[in-house]
Protein backbone atom coordinates (compact mmCIF):
# COMPACT_ATOMS: atom_id res chain seq x y z
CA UNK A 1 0.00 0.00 0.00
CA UNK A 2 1.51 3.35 -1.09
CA UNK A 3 2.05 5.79 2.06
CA UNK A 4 1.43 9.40 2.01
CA UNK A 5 4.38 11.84 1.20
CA UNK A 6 2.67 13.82 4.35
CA UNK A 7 3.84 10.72 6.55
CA UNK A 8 6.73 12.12 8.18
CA UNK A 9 7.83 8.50 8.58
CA UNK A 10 6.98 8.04 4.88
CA UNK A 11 9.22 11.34 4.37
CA UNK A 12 12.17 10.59 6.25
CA UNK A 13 12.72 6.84 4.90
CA UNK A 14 12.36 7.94 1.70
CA UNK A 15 14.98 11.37 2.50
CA UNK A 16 17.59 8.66 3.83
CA UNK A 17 17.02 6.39 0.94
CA UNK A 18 17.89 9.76 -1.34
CA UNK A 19 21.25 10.60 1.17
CA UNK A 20 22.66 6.92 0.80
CA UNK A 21 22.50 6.86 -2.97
CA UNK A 22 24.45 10.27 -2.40
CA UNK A 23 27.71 8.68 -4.05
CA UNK A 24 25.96 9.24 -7.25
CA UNK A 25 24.98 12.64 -7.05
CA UNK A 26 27.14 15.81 -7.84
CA UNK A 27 27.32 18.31 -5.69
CA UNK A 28 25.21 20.78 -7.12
CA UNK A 29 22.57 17.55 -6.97
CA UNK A 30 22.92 17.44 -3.39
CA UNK A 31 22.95 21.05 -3.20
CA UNK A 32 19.69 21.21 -4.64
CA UNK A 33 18.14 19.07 -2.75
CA UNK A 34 19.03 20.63 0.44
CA UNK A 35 17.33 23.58 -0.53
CA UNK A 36 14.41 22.15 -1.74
CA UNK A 37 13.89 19.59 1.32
CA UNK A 38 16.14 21.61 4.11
CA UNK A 39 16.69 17.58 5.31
CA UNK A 40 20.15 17.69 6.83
CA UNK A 41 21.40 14.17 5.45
CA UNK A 42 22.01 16.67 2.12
CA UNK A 43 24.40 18.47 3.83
CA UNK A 44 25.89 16.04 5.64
CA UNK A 45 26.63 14.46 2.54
CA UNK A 46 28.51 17.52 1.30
CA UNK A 47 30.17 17.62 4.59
CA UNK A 48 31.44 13.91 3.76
CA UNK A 49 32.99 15.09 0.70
CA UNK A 50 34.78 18.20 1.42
CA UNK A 51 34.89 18.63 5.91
CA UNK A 52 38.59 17.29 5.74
CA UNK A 53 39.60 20.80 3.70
CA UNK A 54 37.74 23.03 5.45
CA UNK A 55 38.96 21.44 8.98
CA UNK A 56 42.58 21.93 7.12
CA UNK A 57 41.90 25.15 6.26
CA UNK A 58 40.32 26.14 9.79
CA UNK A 59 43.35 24.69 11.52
CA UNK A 60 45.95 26.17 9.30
CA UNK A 61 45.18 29.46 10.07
CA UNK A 62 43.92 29.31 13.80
CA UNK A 63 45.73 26.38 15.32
CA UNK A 64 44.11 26.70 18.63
CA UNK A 65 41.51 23.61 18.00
CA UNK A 66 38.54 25.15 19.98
CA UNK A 67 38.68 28.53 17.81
CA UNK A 68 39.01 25.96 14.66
CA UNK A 69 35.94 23.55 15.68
CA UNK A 70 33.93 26.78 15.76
CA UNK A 71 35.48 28.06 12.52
CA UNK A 72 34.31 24.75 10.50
CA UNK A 73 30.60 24.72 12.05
CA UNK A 74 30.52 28.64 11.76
CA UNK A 75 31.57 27.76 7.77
CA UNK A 76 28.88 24.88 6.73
CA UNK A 77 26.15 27.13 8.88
CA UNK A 78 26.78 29.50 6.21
CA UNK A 79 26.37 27.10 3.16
CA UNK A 80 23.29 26.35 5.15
CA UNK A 81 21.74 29.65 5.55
CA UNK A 82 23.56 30.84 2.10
CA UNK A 83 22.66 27.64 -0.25
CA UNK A 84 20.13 28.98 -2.23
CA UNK A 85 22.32 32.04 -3.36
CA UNK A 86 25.44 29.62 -4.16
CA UNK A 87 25.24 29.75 -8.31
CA UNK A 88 27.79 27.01 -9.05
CA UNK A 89 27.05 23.70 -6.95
CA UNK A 90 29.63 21.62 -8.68
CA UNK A 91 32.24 24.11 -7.62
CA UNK A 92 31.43 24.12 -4.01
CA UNK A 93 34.75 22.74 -2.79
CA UNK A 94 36.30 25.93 -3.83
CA UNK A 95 33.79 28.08 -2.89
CA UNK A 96 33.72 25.90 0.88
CA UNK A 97 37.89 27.05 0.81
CA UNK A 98 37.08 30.66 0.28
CA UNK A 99 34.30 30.95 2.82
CA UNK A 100 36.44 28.42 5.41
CA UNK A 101 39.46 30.94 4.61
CA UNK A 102 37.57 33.94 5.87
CA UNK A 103 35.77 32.16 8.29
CA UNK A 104 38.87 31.43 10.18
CA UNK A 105 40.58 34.81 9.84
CA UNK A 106 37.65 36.01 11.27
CA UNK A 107 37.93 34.45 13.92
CA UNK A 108 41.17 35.02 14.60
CA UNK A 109 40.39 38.80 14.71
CA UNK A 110 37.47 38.70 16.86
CA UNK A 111 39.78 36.38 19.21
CA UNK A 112 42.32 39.43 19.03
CA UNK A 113 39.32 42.00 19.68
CA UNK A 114 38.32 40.10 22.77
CA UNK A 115 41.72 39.75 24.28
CA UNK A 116 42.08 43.33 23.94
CA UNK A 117 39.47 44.20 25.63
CA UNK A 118 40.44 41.71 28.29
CA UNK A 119 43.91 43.28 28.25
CA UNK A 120 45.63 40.18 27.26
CA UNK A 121 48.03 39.52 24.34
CA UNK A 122 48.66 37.03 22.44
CA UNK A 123 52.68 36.41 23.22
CA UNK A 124 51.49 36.67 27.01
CA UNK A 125 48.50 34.39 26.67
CA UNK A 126 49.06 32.23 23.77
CA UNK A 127 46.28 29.46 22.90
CA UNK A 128 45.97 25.92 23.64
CA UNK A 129 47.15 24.15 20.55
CA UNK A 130 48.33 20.77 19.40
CA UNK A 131 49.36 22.21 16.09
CA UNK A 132 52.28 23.30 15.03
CA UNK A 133 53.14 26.62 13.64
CA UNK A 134 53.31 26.60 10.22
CA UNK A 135 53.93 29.87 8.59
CA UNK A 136 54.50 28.40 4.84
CA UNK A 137 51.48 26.92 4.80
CA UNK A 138 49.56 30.16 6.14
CA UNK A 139 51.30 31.96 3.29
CA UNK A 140 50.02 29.80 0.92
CA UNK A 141 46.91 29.80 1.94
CA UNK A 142 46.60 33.49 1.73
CA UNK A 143 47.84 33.93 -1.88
CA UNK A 144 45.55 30.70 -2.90
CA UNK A 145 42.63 32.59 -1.51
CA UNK A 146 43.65 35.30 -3.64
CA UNK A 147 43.77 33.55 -7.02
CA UNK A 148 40.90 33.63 -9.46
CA UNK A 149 38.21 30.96 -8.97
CA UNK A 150 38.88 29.25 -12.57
CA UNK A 151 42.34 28.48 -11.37
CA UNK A 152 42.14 28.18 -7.71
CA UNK A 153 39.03 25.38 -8.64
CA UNK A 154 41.16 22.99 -9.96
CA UNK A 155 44.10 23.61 -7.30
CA UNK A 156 41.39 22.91 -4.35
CA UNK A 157 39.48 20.04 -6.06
CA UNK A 158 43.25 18.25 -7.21
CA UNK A 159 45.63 19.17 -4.55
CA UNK A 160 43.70 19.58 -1.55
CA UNK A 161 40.39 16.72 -2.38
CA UNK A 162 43.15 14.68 -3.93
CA UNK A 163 41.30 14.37 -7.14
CA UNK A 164 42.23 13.11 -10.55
CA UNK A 165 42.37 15.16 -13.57
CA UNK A 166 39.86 12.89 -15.05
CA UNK A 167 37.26 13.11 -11.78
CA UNK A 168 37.79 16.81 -12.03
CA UNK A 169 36.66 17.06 -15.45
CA UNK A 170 33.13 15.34 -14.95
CA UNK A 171 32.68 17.01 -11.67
CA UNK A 172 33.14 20.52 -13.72
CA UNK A 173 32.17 19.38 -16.83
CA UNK A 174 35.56 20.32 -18.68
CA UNK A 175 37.69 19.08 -20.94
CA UNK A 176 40.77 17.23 -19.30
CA UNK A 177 42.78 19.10 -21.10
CA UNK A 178 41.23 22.18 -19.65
CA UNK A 179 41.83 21.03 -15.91
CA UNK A 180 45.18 19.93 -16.80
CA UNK A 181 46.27 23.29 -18.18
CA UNK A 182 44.34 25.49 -15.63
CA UNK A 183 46.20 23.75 -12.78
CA UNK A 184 49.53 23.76 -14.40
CA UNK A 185 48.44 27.80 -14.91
CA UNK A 186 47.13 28.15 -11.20
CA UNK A 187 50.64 26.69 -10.15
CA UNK A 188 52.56 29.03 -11.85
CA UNK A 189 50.49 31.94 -10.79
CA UNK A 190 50.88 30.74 -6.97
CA UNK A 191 54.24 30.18 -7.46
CA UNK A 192 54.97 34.07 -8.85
CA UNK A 193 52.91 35.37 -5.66
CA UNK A 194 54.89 33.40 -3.25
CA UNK A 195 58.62 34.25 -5.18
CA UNK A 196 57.25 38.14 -4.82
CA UNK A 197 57.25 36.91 -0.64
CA UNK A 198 60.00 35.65 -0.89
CA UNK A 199 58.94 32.11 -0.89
CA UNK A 200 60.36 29.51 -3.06
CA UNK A 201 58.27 25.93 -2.79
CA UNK A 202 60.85 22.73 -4.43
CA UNK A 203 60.19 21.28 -7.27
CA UNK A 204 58.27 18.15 -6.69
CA UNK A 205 56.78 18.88 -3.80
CA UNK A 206 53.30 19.13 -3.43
CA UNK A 207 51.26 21.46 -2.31
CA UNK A 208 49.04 18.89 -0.21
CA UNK A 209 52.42 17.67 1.40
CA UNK A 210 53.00 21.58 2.78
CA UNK A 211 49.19 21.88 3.95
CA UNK A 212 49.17 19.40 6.56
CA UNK A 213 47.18 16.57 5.69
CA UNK A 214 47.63 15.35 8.96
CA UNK A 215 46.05 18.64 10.22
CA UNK A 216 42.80 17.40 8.58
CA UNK A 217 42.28 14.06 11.10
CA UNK A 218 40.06 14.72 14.07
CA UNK A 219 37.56 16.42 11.84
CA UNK A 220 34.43 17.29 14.40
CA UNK A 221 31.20 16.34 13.51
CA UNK A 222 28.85 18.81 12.03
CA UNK A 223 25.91 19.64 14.49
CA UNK A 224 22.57 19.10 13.11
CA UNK A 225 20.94 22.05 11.42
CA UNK A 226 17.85 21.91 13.92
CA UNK A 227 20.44 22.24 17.04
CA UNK A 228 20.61 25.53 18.43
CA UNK A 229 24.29 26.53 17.74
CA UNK A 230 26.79 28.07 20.88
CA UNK A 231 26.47 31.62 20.77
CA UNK A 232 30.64 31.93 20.18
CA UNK A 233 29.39 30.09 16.38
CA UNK A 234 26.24 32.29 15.63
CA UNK A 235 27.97 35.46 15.92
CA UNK A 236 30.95 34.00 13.84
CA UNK A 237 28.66 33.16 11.49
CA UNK A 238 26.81 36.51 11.60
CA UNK A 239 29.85 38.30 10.92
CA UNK A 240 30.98 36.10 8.08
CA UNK A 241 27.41 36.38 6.18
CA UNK A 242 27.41 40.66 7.13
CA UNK A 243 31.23 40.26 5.32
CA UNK A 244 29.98 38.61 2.27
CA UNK A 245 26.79 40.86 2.08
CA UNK A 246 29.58 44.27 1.98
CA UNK A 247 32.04 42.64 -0.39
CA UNK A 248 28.76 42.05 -2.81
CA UNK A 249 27.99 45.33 -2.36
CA UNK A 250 30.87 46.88 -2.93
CA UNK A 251 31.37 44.71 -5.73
CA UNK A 252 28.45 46.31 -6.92
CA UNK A 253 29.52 49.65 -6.64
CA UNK A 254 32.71 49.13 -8.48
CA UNK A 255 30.34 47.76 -11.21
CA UNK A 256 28.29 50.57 -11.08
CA UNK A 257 30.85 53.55 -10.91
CA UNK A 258 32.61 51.81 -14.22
CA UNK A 259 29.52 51.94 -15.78
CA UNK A 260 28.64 55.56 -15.67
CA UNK A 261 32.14 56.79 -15.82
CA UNK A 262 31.73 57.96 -19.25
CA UNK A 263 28.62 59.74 -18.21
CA UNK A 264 30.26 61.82 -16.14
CA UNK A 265 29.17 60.68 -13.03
CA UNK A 266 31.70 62.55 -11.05
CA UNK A 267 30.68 65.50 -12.53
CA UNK A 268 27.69 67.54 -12.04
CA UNK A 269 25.04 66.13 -14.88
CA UNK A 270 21.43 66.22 -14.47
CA UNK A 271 19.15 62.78 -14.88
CA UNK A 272 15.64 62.19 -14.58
CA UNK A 273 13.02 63.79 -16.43
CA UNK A 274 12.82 66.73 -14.22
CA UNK A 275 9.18 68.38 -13.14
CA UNK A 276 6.11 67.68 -14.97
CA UNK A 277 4.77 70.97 -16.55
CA UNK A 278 1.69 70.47 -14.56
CA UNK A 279 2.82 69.50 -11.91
CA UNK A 280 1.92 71.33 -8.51
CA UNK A 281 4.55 72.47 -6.13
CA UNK A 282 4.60 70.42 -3.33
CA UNK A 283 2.44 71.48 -0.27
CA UNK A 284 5.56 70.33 2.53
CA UNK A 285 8.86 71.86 2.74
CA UNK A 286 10.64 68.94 4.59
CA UNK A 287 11.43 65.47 3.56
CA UNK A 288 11.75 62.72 6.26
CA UNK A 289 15.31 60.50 6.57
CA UNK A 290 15.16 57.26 7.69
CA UNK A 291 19.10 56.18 8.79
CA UNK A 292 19.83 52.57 9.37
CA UNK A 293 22.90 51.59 10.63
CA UNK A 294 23.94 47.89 8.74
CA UNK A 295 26.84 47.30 10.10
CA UNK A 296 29.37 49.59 12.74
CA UNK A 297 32.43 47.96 13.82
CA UNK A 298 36.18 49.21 14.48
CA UNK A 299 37.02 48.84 11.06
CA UNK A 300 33.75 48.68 8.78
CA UNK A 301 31.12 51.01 8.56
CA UNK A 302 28.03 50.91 6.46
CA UNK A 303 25.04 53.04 6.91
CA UNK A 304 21.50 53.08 4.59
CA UNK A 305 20.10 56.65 3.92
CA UNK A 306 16.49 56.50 2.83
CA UNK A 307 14.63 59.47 2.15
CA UNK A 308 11.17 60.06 0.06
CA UNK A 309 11.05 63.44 -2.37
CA UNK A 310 8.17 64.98 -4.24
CA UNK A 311 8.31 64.81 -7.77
CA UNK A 312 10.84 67.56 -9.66
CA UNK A 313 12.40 67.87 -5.94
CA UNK A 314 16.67 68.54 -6.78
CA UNK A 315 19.03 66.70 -4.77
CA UNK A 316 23.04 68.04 -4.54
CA UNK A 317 25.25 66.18 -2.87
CA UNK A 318 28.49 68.81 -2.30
CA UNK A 319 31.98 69.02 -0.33
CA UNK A 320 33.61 72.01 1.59
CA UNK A 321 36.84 71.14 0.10
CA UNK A 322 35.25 71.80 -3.61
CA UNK A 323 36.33 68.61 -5.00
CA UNK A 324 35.01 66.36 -7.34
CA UNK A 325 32.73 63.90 -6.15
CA UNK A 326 29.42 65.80 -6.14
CA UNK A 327 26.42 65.27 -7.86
CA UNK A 328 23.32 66.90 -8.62
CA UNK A 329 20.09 65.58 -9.78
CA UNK A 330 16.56 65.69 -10.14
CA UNK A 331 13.45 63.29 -9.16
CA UNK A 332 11.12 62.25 -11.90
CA UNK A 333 7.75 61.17 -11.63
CA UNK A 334 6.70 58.89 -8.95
CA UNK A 335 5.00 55.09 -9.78
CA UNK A 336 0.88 55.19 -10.21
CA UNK A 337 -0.32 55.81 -6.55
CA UNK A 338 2.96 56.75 -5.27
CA UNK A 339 3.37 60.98 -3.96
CA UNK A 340 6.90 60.85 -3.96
CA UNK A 341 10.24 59.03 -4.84
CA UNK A 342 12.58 57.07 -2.62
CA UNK A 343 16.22 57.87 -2.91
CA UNK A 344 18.67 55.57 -1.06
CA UNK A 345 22.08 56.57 -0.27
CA UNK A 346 24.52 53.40 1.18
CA UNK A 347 27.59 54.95 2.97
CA UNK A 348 30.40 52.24 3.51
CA UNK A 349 34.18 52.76 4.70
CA UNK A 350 36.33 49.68 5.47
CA UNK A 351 39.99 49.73 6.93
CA UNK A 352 41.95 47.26 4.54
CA UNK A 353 44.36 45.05 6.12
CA UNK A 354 47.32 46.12 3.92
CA UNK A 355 49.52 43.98 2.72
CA UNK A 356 53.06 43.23 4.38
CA UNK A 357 54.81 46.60 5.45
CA UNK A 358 52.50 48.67 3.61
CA UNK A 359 50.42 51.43 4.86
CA UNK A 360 46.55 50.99 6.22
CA UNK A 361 44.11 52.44 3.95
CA UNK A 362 40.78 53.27 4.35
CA UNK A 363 37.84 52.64 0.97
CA UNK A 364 35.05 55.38 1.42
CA UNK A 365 32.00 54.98 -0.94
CA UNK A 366 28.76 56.74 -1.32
CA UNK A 367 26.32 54.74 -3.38
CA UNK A 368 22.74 56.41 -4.39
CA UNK A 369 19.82 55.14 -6.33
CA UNK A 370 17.04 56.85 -7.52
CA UNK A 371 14.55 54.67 -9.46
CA UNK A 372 16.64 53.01 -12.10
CA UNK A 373 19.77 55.47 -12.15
CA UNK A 374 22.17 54.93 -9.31
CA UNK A 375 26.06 56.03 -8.92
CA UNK A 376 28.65 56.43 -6.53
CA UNK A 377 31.51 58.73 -5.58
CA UNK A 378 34.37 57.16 -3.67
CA UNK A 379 37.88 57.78 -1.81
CA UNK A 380 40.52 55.87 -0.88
CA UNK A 381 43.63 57.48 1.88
CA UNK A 382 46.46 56.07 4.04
CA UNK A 383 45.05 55.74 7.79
CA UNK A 384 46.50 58.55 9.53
CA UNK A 385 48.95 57.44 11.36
CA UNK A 386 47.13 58.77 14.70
CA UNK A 387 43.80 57.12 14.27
CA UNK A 388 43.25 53.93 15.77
CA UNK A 389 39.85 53.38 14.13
CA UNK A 390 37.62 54.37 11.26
CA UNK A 391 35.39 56.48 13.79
CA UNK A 392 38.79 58.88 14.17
CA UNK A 393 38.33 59.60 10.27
CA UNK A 394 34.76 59.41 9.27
CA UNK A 395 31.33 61.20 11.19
CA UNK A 396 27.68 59.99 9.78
CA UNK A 397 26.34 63.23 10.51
CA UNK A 398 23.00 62.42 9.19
CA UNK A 399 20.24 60.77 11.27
CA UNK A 400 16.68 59.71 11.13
CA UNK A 401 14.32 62.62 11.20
CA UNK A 402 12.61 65.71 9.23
CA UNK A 403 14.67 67.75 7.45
CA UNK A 404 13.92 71.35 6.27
CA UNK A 405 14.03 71.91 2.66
CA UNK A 406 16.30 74.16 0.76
CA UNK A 407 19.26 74.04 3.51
CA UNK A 408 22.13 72.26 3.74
CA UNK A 409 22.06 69.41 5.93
CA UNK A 410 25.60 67.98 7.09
CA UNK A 411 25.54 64.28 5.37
CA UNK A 412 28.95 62.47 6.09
CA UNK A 413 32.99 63.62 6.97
CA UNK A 414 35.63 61.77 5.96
CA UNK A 415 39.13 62.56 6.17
CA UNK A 416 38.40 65.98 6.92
CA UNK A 417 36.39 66.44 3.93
CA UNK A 418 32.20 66.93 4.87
CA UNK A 419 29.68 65.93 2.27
CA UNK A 420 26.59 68.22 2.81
CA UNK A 421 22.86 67.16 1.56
CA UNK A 422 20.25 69.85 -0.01
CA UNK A 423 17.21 69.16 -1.09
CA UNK A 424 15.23 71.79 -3.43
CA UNK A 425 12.02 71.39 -3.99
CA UNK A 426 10.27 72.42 -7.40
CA UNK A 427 9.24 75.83 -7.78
């Protein structure tokens, strides 16, 4: 007699029937099926395949095996929450290194954060670890994390999953020959980054041999996806999924200010359609702000602006310093059944960790959107050598409230340069 799919018994007989014929499903298979069913058997399956190099990876770069346990649940609780969004299933090995890479060195910082603020250091203090230093391997894994995903891919799949060329290839659906030159490619690329740090790896050796295989035994189980996890791995995880959100967005912005750089958009053009001719001038002479603060840490900012304009209302966005950067432009008219427009500003600054012996810098963007034109203007200085953190060079001036049109409203200072905000309504 055929059961019901609505039997949970029915459900979860069949779900483990689906996980043990998991050797013959890819990983975007797998993938998929997590997100449609949100059974954890998926994802342990994927865990199978690929929790040796992401414990490697965790305990590479923190060593202390507490911080590392966290690190590797903190990294598949992201797949979990982030699977839907992943594009390329098949290439989640590499995409697990990245995110197990960042994972871990974000850890590490909030570890140095908290013994900071417990006055310890890290020579005094050092961690519990049954790992030994390894600072060739930590090199390594910071230039591999740099390299582009088509020829970091085949490095992770073949010398850290120990896969074959041939294994590769139907994973990714390449050609062999493909794999085999993209690795030999990726090798030589790695192998330039590391001579440029003065690193020089033998010939012969392999890079699986450096990385600590034996690092990757002891691998903790992944807790199930219904267990509550420790508060040390929800804010880890937190922070790693806020980090991913700004690097999108300022991959956006980079996007976007290439696009309109021919259209002058650091100059002073006009878009939109402007005011109707019969349109009536608006009856309120203040616009309301709405300021959300996304994100405000030591060394990354990022702050929504929201504000709602009547139609032909101007918007300038100026300096004191008289430097390039503002804009000026006009709202058109507003959707059926809408009175005004919204216009959405996104300030973001972030203190990049420079490389070795160079100078701290600080990124400052200003994004804005208004209907279906957007733009940014942007900045990037040396930290001054006084300022501990980005609060010592950049003020969000603006807050939520009502705002009187026609005046200049301070908007944002950085590095001693203030942004000011007027809004003119049409006449």
């Amino acid at each position: 007699m055929a059961v019901s799919d609505g039997n949970p018994t029915a459900r979860y007989l069949r779900t483990l029937s689906e996980a043990g014929a998991g050797v013959d499903l890819s990983d975007g298979q797998l993938l998929d099926r997590f997100v449609a069913s949100g059974e954890g058997v998926f994802l342990d399956a994927l865990v199978q395949r690929h929790g040796p190099m992401v414990w490697g990876v965790c305990r590479r770069v923190l060593r202390d095996r507490h911080d590392a346990e966290d690190a590797f649940q903190a990294t598949f609780l992201v797949l979990a929450r982030r699977a839907a969004a992943v594009r390329s299933g098949d290439k989640i090995g590499n995409w697990l290194y990245g995110v197990a890479f960042q994972t871990a060195r974000k850890a590490r910082a909030m570890r140095a954060k908290r013994w900071t603020r417990e006055g310890r250091t890290p020579d005094a203090d050092p961690p519990t670890t049954d790992a030994p230093p390894n600072e060739l391997a930590s090199v390594i894994d910071a230039e591999l994390n740099r390299l582009p995903d088509k020829y970091r891919v085949p490095i992770v799949l073949c010398e850290l999953e120990g896969k074959t060329h041939g294994e590769v290839a139907e994973q990714l659906g390449w050609p062999v020959g493909t794999v085999s030159g993209r690795l030999s490619r990726a090798k030589a690329l790695l192998a330039e980054r590391l001579t440029r740090r003065g690193v020089t790896i033998a010939g012969g050796v392999a890079l699986a041999a450096i990385l600590a295989p034996e690092l990757s035994a002891g691998m903790p189980a992944l807790l199930p996806i219904a267990v509550t996890p420790s508060p040390n791995v929800e804010l880890l995880t937190q922070e790693v999924l806020n980090a991913m959100r700004l690097t999108k967005l300022f991959t956006a912005v980079k996007l976007t200010a290439a696009g309109l750089l021919g259209c002058a958009l650091l100059g002073f053009g006009l878009w939109g359609s402007g005011p109707r001719a019969d349109a009536k001038p608006p009856a309120e002479r203040t616009y309301r702000v709405t300021a959300t603060d996304v994100m405000k840490e030591d060394d990354t900012v990022v702050t929504q602006i929201t504000l709602d304009i009547p139609t032909g209302t101007t918007v300038e966005l100026t300096n004191d310093k008289g430097k390039m950067g503002g804009f000026t432009f006009s709202a058109g008219e507003p959707k059926k059944g809408e009175e005004s427009i919204p216009v959405k500003f996104t300030i973001l600054a972030d203190q990049v960790e420079p490389k070795k012996g160079a100078t701290n810098v600080v990124k400052f963007v200003v994004v804005y959107k208004l209907g279906g034109v957007s733009g940014s203007i942007s900045d990037t200085v040396p930290m001054p050598a006084d300022a501990k953190k980005l609060a010592d060079v950049l003020t969000v001036h603006v807050a939520s409230g009502d705002y009187k049109a026609g005046e200049a409203t301070k908007f944002v200072t950085f590095n001693g340069t203030t942004y000011s905000l007027r809004i003119t309504p049409a006449k």
